[in-house]
C-alpha atoms as a PDB file:
ATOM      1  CA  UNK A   1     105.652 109.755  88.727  1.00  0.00           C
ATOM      2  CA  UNK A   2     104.801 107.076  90.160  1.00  0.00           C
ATOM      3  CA  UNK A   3     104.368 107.051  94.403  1.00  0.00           C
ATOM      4  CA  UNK A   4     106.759 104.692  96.328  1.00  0.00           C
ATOM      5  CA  UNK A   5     106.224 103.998  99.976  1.00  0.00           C
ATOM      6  CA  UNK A   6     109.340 105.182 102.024  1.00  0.00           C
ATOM      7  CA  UNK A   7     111.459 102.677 104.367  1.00  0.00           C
ATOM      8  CA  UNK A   8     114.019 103.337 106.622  1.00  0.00           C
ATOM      9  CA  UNK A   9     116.440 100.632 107.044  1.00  0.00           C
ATOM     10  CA  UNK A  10     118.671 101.486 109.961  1.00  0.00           C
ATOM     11  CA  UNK A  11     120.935  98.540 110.716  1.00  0.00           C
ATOM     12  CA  UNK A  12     125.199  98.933 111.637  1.00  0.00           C
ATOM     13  CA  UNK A  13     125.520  95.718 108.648  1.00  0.00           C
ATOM     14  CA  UNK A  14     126.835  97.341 105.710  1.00  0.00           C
ATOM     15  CA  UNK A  15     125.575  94.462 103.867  1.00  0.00           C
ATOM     16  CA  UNK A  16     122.698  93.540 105.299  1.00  0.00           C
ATOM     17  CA  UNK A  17     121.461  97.159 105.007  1.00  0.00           C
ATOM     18  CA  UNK A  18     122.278  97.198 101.237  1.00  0.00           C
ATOM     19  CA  UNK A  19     120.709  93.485 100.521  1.00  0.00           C
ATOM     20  CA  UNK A  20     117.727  95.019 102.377  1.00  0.00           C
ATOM     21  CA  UNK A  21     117.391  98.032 100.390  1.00  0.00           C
ATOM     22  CA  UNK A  22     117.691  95.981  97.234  1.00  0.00           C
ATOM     23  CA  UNK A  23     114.911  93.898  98.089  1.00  0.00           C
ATOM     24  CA  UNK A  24     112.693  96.883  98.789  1.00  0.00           C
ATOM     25  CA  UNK A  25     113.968  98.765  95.533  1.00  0.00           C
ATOM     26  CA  UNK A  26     112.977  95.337  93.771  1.00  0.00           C
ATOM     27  CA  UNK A  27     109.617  95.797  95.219  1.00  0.00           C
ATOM     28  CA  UNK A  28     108.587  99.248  94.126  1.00  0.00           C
ATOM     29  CA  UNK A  29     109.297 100.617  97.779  1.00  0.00           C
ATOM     30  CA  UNK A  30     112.138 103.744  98.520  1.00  0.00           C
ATOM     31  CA  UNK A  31     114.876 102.568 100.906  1.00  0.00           C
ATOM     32  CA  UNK A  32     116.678 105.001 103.022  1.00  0.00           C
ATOM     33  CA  UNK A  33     119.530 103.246 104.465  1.00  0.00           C
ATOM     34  CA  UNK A  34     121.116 104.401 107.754  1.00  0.00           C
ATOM     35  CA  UNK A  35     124.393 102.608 109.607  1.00  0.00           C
ATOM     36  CA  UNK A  36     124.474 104.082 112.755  1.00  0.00           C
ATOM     37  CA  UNK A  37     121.914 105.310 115.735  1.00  0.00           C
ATOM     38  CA  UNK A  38     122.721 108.395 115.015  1.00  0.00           C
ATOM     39  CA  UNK A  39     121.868 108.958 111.519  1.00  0.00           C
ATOM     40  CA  UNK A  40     119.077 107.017 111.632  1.00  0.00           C
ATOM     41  CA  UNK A  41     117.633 109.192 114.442  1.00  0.00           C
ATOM     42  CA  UNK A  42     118.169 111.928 111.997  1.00  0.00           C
ATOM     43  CA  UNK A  43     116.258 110.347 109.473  1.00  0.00           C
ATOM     44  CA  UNK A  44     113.347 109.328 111.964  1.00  0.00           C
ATOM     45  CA  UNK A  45     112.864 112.937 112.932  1.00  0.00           C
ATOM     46  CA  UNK A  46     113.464 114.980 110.035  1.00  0.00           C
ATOM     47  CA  UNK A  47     111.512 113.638 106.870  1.00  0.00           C
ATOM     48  CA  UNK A  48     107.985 111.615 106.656  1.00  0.00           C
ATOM     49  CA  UNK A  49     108.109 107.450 106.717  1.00  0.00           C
ATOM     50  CA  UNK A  50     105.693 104.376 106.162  1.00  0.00           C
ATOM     51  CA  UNK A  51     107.780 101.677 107.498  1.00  0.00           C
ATOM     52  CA  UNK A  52     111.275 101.681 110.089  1.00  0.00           C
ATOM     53  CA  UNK A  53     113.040  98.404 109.689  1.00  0.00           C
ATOM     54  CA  UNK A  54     116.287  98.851 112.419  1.00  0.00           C
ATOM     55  CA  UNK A  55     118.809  96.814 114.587  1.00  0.00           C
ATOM     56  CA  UNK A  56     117.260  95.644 117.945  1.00  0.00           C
ATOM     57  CA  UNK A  57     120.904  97.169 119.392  1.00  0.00           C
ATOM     58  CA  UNK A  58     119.407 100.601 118.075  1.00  0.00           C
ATOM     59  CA  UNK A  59     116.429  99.857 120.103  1.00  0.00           C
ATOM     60  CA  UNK A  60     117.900  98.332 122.948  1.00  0.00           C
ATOM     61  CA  UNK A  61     120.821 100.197 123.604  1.00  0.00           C
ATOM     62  CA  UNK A  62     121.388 103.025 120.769  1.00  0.00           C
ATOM     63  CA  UNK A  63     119.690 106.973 120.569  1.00  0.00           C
ATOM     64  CA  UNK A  64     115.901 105.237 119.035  1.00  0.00           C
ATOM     65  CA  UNK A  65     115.425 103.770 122.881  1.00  0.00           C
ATOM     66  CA  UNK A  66     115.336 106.933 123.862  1.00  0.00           C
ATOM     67  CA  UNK A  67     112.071 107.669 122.141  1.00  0.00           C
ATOM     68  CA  UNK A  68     110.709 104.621 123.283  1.00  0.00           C
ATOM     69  CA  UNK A  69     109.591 104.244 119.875  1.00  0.00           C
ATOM     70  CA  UNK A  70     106.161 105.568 121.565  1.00  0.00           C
ATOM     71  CA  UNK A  71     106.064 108.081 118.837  1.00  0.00           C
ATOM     72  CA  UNK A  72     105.839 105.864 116.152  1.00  0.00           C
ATOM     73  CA  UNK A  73     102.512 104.495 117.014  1.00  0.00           C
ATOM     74  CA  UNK A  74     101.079 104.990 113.271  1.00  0.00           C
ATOM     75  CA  UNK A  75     104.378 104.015 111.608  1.00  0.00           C
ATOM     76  CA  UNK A  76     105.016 100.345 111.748  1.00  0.00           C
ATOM     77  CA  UNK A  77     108.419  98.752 113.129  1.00  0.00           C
ATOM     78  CA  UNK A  78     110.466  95.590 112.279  1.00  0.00           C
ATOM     79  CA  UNK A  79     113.095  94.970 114.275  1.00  0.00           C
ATOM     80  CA  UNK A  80     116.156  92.865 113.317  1.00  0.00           C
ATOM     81  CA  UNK A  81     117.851  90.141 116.137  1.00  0.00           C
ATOM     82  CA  UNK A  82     118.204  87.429 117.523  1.00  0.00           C
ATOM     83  CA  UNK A  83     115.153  85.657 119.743  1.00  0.00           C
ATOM     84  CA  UNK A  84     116.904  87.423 122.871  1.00  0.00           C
ATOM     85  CA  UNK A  85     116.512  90.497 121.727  1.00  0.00           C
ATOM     86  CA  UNK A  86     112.471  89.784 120.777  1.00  0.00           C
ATOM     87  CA  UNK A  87     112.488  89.120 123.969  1.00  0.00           C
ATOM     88  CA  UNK A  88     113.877  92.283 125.664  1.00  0.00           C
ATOM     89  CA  UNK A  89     112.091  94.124 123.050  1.00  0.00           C
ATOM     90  CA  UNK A  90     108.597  93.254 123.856  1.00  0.00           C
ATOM     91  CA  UNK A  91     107.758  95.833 126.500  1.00  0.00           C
ATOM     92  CA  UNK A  92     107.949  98.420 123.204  1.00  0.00           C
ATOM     93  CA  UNK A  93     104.222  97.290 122.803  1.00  0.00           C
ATOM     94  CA  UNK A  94     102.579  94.828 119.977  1.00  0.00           C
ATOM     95  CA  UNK A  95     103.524  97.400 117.280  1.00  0.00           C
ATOM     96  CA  UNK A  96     107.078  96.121 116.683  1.00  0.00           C
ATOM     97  CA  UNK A  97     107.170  93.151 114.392  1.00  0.00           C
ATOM     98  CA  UNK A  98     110.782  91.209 115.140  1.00  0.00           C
ATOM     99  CA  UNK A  99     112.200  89.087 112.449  1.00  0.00           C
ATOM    100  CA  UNK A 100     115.373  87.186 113.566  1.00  0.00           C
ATOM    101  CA  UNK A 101     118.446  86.952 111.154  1.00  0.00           C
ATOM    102  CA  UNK A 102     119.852  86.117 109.103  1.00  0.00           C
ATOM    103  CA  UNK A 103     116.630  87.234 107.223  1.00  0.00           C
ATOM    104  CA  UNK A 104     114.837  85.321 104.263  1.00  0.00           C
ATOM    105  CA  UNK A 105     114.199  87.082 101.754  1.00  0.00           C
ATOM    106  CA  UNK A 106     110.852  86.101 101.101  1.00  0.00           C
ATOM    107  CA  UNK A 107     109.822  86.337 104.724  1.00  0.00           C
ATOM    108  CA  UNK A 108     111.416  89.924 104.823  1.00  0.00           C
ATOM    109  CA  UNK A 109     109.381  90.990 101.875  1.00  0.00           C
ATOM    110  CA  UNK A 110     106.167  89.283 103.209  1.00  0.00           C
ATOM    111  CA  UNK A 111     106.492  91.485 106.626  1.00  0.00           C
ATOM    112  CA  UNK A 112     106.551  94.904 105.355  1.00  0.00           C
ATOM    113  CA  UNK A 113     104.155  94.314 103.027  1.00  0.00           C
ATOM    114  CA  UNK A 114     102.027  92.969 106.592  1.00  0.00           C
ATOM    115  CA  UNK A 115     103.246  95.525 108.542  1.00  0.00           C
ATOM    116  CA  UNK A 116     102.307  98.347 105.830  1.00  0.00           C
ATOM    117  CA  UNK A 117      98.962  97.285 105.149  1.00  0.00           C
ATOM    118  CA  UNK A 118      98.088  96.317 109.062  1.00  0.00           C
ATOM    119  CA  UNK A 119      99.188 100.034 109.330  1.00  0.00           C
ATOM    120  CA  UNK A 120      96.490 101.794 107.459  1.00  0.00           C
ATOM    121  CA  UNK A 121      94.164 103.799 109.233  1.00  0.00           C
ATOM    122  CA  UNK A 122      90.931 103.873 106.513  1.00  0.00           C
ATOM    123  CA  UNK A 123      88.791 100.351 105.858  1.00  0.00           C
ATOM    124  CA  UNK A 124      86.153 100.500 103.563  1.00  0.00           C
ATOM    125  CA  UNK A 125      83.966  98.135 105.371  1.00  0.00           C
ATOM    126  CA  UNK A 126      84.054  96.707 108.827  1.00  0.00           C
ATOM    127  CA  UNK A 127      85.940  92.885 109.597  1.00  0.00           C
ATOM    128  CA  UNK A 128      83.718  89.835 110.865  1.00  0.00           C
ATOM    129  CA  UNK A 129      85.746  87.013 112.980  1.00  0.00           C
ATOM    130  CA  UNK A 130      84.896  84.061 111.000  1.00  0.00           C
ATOM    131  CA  UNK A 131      85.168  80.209 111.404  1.00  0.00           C
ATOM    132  CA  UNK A 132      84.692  78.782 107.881  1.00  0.00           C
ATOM    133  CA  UNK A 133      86.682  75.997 105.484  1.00  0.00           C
ATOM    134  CA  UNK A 134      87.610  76.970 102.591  1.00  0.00           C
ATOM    135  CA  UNK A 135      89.652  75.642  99.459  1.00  0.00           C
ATOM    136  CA  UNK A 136      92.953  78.185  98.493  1.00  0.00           C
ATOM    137  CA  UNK A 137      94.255  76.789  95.069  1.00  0.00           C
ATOM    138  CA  UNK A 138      92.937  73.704  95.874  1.00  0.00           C
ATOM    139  CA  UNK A 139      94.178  73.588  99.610  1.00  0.00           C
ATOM    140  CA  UNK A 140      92.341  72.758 102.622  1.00  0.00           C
ATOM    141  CA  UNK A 141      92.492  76.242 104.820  1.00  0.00           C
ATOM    142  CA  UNK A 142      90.647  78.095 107.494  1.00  0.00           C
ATOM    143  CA  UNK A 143      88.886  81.847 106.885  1.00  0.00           C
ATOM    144  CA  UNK A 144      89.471  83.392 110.424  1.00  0.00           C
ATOM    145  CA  UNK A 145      87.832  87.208 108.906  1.00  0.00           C
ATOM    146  CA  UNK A 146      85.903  88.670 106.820  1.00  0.00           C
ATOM    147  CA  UNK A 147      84.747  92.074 104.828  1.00  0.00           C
ATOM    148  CA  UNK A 148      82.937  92.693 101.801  1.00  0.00           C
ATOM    149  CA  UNK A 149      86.238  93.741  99.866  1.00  0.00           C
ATOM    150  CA  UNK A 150      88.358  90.652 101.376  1.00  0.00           C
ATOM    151  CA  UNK A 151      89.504  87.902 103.701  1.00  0.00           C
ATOM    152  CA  UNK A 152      92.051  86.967 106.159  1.00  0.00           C
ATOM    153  CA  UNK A 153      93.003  83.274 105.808  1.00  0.00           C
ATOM    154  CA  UNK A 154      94.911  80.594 108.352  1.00  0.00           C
ATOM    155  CA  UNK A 155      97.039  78.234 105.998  1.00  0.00           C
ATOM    156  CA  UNK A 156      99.386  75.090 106.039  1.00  0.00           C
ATOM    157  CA  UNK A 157     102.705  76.659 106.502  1.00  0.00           C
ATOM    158  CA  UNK A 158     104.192  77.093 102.846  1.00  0.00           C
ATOM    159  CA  UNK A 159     104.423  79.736 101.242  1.00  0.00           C
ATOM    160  CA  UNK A 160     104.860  78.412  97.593  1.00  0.00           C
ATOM    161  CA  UNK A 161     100.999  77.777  97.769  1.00  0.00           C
ATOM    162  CA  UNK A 162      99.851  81.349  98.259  1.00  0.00           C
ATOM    163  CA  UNK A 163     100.531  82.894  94.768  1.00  0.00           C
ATOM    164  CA  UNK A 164     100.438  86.368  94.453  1.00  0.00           C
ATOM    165  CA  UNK A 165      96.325  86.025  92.848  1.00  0.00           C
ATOM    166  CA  UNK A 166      95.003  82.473  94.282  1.00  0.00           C
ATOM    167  CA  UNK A 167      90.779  80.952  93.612  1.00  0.00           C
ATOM    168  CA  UNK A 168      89.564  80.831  97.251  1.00  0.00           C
ATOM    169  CA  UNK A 169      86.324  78.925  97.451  1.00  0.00           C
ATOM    170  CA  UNK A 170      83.906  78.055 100.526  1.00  0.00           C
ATOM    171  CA  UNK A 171      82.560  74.761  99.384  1.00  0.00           C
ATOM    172  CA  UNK A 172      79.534  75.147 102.162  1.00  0.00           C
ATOM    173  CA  UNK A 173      77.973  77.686 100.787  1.00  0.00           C
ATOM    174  CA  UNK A 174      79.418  77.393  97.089  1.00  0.00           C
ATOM    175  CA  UNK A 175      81.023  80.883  96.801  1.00  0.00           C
ATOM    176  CA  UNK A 176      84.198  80.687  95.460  1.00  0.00           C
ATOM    177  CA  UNK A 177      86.148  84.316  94.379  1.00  0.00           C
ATOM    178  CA  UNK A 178      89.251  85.433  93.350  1.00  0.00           C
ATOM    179  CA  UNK A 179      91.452  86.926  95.824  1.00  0.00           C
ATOM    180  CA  UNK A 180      94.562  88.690  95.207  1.00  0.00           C
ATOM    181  CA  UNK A 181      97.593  88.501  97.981  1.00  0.00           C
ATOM    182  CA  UNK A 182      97.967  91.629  99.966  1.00  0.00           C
ATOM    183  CA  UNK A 183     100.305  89.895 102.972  1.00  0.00           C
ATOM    184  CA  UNK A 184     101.588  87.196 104.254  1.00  0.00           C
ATOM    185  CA  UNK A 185     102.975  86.067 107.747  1.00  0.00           C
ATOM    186  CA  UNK A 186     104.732  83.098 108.209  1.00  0.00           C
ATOM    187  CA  UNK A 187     105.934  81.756 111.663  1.00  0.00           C
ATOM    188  CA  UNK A 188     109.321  82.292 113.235  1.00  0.00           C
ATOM    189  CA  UNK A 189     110.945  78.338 112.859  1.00  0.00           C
ATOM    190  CA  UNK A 190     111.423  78.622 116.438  1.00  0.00           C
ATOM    191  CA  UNK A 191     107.461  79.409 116.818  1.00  0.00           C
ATOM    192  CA  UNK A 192     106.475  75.658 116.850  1.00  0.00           C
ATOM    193  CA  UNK A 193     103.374  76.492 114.762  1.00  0.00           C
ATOM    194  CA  UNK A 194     102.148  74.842 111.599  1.00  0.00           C
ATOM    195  CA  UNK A 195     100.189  77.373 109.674  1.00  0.00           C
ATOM    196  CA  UNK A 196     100.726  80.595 108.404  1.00  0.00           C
ATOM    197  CA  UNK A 197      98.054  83.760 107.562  1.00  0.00           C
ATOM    198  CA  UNK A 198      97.583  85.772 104.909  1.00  0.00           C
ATOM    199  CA  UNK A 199      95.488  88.905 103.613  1.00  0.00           C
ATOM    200  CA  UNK A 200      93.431  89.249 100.478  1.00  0.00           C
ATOM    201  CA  UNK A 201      91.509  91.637  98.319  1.00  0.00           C
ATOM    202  CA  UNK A 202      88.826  90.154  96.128  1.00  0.00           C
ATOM    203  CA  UNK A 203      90.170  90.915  92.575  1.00  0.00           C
ATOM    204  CA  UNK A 204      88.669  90.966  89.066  1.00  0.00           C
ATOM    205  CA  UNK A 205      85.775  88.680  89.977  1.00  0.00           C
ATOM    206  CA  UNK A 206      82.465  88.531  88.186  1.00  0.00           C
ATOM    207  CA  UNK A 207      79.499  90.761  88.845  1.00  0.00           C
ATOM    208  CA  UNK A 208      78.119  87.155  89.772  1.00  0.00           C
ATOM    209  CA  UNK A 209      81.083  86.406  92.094  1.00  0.00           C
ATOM    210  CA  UNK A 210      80.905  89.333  93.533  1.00  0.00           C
ATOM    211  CA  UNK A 211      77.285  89.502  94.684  1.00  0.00           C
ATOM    212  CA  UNK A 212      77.606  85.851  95.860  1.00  0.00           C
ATOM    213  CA  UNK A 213      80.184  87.165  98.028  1.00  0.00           C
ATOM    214  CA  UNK A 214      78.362  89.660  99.411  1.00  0.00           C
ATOM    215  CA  UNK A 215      75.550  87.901 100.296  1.00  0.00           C
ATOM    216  CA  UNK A 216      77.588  85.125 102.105  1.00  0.00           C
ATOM    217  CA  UNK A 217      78.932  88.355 104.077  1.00  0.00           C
ATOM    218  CA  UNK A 218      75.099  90.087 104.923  1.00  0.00           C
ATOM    219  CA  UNK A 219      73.618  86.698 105.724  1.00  0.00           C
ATOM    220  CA  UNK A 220      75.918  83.631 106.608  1.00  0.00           C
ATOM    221  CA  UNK A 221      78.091  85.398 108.871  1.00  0.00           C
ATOM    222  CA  UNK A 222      75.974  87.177 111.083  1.00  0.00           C
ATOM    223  CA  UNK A 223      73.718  83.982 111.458  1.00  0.00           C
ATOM    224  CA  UNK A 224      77.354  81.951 112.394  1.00  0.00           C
ATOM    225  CA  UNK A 225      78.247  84.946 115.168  1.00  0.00           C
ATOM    226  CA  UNK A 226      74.895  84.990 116.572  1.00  0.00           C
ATOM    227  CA  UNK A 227      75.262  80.821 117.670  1.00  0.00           C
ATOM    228  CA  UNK A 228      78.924  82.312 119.379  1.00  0.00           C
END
């Protein structure tokens, strides 16, 4: 049987929380869909989660404000609102992502799959804070980290360009790889900002590839953050 990460969606909109849960369910992830503090509460303490997606009135004035949502501090939250309510829901600490409705689909999708994999505890190799240009599909674009088994990138703002397995390629040094998509996170439109990130994995490359990779890791980088 195959393992599906459990969500909580915990919003009082009937349809919202059943458009939701058919986006997750669409996505290989288990929706458990709550419409009311109450219930959801119920749900939050009595079975194991990976992700809470809920109502900023929940959180603001329902039973989860209550816990503060200190207790989720390995379980990541998205909040649903309005920009007010980001606002008034800020001094819940940087672990509460806040998408305001109505929400895109797309964008939606791109979150939890941010906020899931920005959750996990394990790393196989330590991050290096990077400045380097590099070419996705083609597209001028900034690396910002890196680790042997992938990259964080800084983007032009659209979406459409990052498909789901993209050729990233650092025309400095000649390494190019291929990178498979792991997140995204695109800007609020009342965020002002023109670019976008995303999160990779480096994915069926060659044994060639792979070791040019690796050495652009063990010996470009630290010579770039030792001139920082």
């Amino acid at each position: 049987m195959q393992f599906k990460q459990q969500v909580i969606v915990a919003t009082p909109h009937t349809q919202e929380g059943g458009a939701l849960a058919e986006w997750l369910e669409a996505e290989s992830f288990q929706p458990i869909v709550r419409s009311n503090a109450r219930t959801a509460i119920d749900a939050v303490t009595g079975q194991p989660f990976d992700l809470l997606v809920t109502d900023a009135g929940f959180v603001l004035t329902g039973g989860l404000r209550g816990f503060g949502l200190a207790r989720f501090r390995e379980t990541p939250v998205i909040v649903l609102g309005s920009p007010d309510d980001a606002r008034a829901c800020t001094p819940f600490g940087s672990q509460i992502m806040f998408l305001d409705r109505p929400v895109d689909r797309a964008v939606f999708i791109c979150t939890v799959t941010m906020a899931l994999m920005d959750s996990r505890p394990e790393r196989r190799s330590p991050r290096r804070p990077v400045n380097f240009d590099a070419l996705v599909n083609g597209v001028q674009s900034q690396i910002i980290d890196v680790s042997k088994e992938g990259v964080r990138l800084e983007l032009p703002r659209d979406r459409r360009m990052v498909t789901p397995n993209f050729v990233m390629r650092v025309p400095l040094i000649g390494v190019g790889v291929s990178v498979q998509r792991r997140w995204v996170r695109v800007p609020r439109p009342d965020e002002n900002i023109s670019v976008m990130w995303c999160g990779g994995e480096l994915h069926k490359n060659t044994l060639l590839a792979e070791q040019a990779w690796r050495r652009f890791i063990d010996t470009v980088v630290p010579m770039d953050l030792r001139h920082d």
